[in-house]
Protein backbone atom coordinates (compact mmCIF):
# COMPACT_ATOMS: atom_id res chain seq x y z
CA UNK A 1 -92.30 -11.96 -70.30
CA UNK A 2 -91.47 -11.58 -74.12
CA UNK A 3 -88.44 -13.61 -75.55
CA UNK A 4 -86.48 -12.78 -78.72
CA UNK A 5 -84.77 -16.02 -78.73
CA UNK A 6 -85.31 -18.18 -82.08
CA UNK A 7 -86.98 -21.69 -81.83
CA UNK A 8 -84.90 -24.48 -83.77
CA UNK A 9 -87.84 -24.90 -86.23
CA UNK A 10 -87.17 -21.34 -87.25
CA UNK A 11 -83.57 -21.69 -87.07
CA UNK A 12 -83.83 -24.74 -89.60
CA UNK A 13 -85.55 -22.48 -92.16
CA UNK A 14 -83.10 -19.74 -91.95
CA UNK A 15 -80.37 -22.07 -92.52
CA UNK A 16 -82.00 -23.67 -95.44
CA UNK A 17 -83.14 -20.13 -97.12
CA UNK A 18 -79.15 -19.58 -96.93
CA UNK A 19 -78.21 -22.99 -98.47
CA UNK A 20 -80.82 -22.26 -100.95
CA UNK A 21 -79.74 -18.41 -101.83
CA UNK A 22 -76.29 -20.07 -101.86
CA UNK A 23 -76.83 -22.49 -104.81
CA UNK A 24 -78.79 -20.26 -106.95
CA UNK A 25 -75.74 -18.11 -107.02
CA UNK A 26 -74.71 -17.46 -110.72
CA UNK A 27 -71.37 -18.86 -111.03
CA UNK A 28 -68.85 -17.49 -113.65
CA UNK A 29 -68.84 -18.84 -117.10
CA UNK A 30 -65.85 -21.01 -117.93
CA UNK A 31 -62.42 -19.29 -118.84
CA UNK A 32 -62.05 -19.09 -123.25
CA UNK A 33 -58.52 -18.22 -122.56
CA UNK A 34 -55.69 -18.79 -119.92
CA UNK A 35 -52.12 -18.18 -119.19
CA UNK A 36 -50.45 -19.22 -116.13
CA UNK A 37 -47.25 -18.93 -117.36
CA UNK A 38 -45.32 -22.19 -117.77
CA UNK A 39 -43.80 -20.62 -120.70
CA UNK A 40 -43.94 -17.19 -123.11
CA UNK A 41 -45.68 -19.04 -126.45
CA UNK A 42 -48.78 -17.36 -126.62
CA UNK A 43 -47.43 -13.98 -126.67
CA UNK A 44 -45.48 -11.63 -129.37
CA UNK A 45 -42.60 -9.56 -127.63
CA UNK A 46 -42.42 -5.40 -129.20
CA UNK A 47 -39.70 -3.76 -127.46
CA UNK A 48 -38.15 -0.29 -127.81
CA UNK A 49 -34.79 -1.83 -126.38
CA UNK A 50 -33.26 -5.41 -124.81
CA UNK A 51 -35.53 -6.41 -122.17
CA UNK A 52 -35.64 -8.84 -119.75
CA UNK A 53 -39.11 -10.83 -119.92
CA UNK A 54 -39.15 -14.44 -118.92
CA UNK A 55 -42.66 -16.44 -118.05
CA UNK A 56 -41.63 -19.34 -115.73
CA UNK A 57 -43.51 -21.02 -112.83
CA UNK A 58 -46.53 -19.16 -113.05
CA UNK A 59 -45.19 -15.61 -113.74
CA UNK A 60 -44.97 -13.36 -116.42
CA UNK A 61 -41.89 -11.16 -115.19
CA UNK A 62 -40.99 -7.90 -117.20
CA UNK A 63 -38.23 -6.18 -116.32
CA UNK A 64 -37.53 -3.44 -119.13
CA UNK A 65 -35.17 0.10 -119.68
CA UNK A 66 -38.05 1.39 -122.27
CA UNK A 67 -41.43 1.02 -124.07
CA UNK A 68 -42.71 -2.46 -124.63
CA UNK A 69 -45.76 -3.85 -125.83
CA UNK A 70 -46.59 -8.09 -125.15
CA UNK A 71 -49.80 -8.70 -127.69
CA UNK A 72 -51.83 -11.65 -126.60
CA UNK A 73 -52.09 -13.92 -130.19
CA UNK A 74 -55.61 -15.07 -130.25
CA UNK A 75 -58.15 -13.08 -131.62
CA UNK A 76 -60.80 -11.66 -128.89
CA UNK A 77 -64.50 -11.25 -129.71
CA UNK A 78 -66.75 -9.80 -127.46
CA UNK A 79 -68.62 -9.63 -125.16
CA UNK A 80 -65.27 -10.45 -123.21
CA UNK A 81 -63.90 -9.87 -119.55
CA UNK A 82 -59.76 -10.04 -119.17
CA UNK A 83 -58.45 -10.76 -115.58
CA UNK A 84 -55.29 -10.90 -114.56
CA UNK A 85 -53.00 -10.01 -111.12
CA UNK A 86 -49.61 -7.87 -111.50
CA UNK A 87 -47.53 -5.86 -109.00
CA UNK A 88 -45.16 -3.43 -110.10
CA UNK A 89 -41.90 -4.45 -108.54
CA UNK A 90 -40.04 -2.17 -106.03
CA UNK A 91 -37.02 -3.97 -105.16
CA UNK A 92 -33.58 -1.94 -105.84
CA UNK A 93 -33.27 -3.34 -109.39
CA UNK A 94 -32.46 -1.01 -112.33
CA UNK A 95 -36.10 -0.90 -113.74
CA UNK A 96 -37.84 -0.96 -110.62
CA UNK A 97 -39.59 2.44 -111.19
CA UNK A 98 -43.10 1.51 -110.11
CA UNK A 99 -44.98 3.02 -113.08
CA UNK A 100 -46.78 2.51 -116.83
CA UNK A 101 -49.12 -0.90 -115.66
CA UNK A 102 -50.86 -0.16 -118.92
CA UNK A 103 -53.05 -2.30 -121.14
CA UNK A 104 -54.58 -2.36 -124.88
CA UNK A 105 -58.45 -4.16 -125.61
CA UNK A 106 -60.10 -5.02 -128.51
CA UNK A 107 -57.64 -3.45 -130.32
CA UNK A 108 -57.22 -3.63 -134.23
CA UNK A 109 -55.49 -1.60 -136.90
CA UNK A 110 -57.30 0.93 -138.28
CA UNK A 111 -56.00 -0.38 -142.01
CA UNK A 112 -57.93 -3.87 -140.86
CA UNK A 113 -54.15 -5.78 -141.20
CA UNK A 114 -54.80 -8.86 -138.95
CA UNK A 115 -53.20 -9.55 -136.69
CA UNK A 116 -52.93 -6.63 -134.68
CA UNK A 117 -49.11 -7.99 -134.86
CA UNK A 118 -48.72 -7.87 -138.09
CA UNK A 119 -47.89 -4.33 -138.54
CA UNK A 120 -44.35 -3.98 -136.37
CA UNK A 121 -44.48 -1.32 -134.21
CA UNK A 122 -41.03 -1.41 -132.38
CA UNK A 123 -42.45 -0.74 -129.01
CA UNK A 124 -42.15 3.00 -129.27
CA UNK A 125 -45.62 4.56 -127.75
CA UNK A 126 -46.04 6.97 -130.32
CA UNK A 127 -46.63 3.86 -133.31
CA UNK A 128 -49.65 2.84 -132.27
CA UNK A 129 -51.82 5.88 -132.36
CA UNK A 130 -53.03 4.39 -135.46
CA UNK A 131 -55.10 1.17 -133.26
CA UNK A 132 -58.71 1.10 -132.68
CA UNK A 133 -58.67 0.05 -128.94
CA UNK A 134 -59.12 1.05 -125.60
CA UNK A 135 -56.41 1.89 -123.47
CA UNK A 136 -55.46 2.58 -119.62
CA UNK A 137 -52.40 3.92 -118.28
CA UNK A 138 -51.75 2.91 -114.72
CA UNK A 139 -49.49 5.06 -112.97
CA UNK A 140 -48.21 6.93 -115.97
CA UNK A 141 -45.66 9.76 -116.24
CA UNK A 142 -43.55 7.92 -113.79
CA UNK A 143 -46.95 6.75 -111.81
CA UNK A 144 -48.28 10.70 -111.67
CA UNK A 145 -51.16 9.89 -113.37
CA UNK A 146 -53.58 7.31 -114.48
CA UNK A 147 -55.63 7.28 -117.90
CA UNK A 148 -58.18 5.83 -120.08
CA UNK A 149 -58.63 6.44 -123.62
CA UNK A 150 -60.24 5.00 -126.56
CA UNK A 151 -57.96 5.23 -129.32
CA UNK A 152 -59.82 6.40 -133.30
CA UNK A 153 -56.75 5.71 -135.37
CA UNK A 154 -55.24 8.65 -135.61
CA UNK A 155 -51.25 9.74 -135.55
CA UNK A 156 -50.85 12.38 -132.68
CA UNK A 157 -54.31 11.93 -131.41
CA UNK A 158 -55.17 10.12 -128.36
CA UNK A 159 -58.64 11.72 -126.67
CA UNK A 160 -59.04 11.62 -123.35
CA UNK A 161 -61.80 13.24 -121.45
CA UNK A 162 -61.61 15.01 -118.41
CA UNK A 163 -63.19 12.67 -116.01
CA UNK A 164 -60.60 10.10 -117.72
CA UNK A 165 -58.01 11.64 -116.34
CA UNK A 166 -56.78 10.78 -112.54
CA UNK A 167 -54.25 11.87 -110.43
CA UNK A 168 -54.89 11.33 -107.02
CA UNK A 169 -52.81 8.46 -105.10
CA UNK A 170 -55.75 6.45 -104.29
CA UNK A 171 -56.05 5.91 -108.73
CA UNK A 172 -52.21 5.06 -108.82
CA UNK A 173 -49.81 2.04 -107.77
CA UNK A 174 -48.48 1.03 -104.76
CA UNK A 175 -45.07 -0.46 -104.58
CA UNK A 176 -45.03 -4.51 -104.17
CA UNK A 177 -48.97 -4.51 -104.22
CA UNK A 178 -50.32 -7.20 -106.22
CA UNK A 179 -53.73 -6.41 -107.81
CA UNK A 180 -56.24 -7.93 -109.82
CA UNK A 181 -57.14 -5.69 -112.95
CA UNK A 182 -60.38 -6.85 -114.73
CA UNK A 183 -60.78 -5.44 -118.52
CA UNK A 184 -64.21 -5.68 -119.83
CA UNK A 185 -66.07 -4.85 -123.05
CA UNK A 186 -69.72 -6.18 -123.50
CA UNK A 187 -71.40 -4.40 -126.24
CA UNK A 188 -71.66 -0.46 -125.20
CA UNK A 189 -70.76 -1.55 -121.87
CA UNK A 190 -66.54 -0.66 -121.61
CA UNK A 191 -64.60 -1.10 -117.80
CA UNK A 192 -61.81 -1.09 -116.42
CA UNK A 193 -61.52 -2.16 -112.80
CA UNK A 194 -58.83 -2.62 -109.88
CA UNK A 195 -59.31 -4.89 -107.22
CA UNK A 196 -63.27 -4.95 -107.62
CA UNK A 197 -63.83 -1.34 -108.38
CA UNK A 198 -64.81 0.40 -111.04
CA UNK A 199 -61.86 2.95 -112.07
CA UNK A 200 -63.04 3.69 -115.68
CA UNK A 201 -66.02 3.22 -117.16
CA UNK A 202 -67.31 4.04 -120.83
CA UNK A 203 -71.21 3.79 -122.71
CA UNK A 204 -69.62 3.66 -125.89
CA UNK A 205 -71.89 4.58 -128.84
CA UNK A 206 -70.10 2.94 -131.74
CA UNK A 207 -68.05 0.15 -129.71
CA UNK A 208 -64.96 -1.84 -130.22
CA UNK A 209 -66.48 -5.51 -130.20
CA UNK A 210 -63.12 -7.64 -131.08
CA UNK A 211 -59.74 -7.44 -131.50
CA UNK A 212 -56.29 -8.39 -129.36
CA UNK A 213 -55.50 -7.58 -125.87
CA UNK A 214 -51.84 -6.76 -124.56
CA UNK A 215 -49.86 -5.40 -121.94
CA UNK A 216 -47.73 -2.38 -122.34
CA UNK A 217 -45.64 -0.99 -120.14
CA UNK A 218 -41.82 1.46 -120.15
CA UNK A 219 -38.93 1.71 -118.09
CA UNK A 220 -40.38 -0.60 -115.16
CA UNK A 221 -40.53 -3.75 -114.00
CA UNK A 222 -43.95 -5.59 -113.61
CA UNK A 223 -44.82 -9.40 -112.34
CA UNK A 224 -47.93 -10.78 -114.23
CA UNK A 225 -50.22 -13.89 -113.27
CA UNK A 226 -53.00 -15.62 -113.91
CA UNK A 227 -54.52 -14.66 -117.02
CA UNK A 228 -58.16 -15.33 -117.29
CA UNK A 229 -60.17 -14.35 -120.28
CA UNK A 230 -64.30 -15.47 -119.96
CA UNK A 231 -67.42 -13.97 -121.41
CA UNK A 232 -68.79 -11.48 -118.48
């Protein structure tokens, strides 16, 4: 009569193979950069109109009636992954429109003025079609659609390729649903990622390998968390 039971010698092993496999694990690299939001000092406010954006006990709320851009100050030089949590707020207010979660990275002016701050843009969209950067626009056109683009400087012209270009509910936001959004540029290597998976993903030829990250957003209202910048 057979037996498929296990014998506790070959128990032990198992167990050790997993406490082995465990601490070989790679673990991530040290943070260069965080923000958890005690206060607003490492950021530089562009906004179209008044807007409401206070950073206080660990979030980064902005509550805004049109465009606005937040630039990150330090410089960011690559290889580089950004991390952060946000939830577009749904919750009767004014702004709460659920729509434009939208980002800039490794963005620079195509004059090579440094900061990316320098040059004052207002917060309308339209002024910065002259950046070097990528860019994703989560649940854009009142969350209808969400794009990626990589931006060559140019007034009026903003590529975006087909596959770039998502519409279905599964690529937009949900209402009250925080989410951790991971940015990363490493060399040719360009993502952009929600919740662990891969919604946009570029092999960039001649890539964008420093420059400033920021948050963009218009007519919404958006909570923001723990900011994590590392090497990937």
């Amino acid at each position: 009569m057979s037996s498929t039971a296990s014998s506790p010698t070959s128990n032990s092993v198992a167990v050790l193979a997993a406490v082995l496999l465990i601490g070989c694990a790679t673990p991530r690299t040290a943070p260069l950069f965080t923000d958890d939001f005690a206060d607003a000092r490492q950021w530089v406010l562009e906004s179209e109109q008044p807007a409401h954006v206070v950073a206080r006990d660990g979030v980064l709320d902005i509550d805004t009636p049109a465009g606005l851009t937040l630039w990150f100050k330090p410089r960011l030089d690559g290889p580089v992954e950004i991390e952060f949590d946000a939830t577009a707020v749904s919750a009767g207010g004014s702004n709460d429109q659920v729509s434009d979660l939208n980002v800039f990275w490794m963005a620079h002016n195509a004059d090579g003025a440094e900061p990316v701050y320098r040059k004052i843009r207002g917060g309308f969209f339209a002024q910065y079609d002259d950046l070097l950067t990528y860019y994703v626009g989560l649940g854009g056109n009142r969350n209808t659609t969400s794009r990626f683009r990589r931006y060559i400087g140019e007034h009026g012209n903003r590529p975006l390729l087909p596959e770039h270009d998502l519409s279905a509910p599964e690529f937009l936001l949900v209402p009250g649903h925080r989410q951790t959004i991971t940015l990363i540029a490493d060399g040719r290597r360009i993502e952009y990622r929600r919740d662990g998976n891969r919604l946009f993903a570029l092999d960039d030829a001649a890539p964008y390998t420093s420059g400033w990250f920021a948050l963009r957003t218009t007519f919404s209202h958006l909570r923001i968390e723990n900011v994590r910048i590392r090497r990937p």
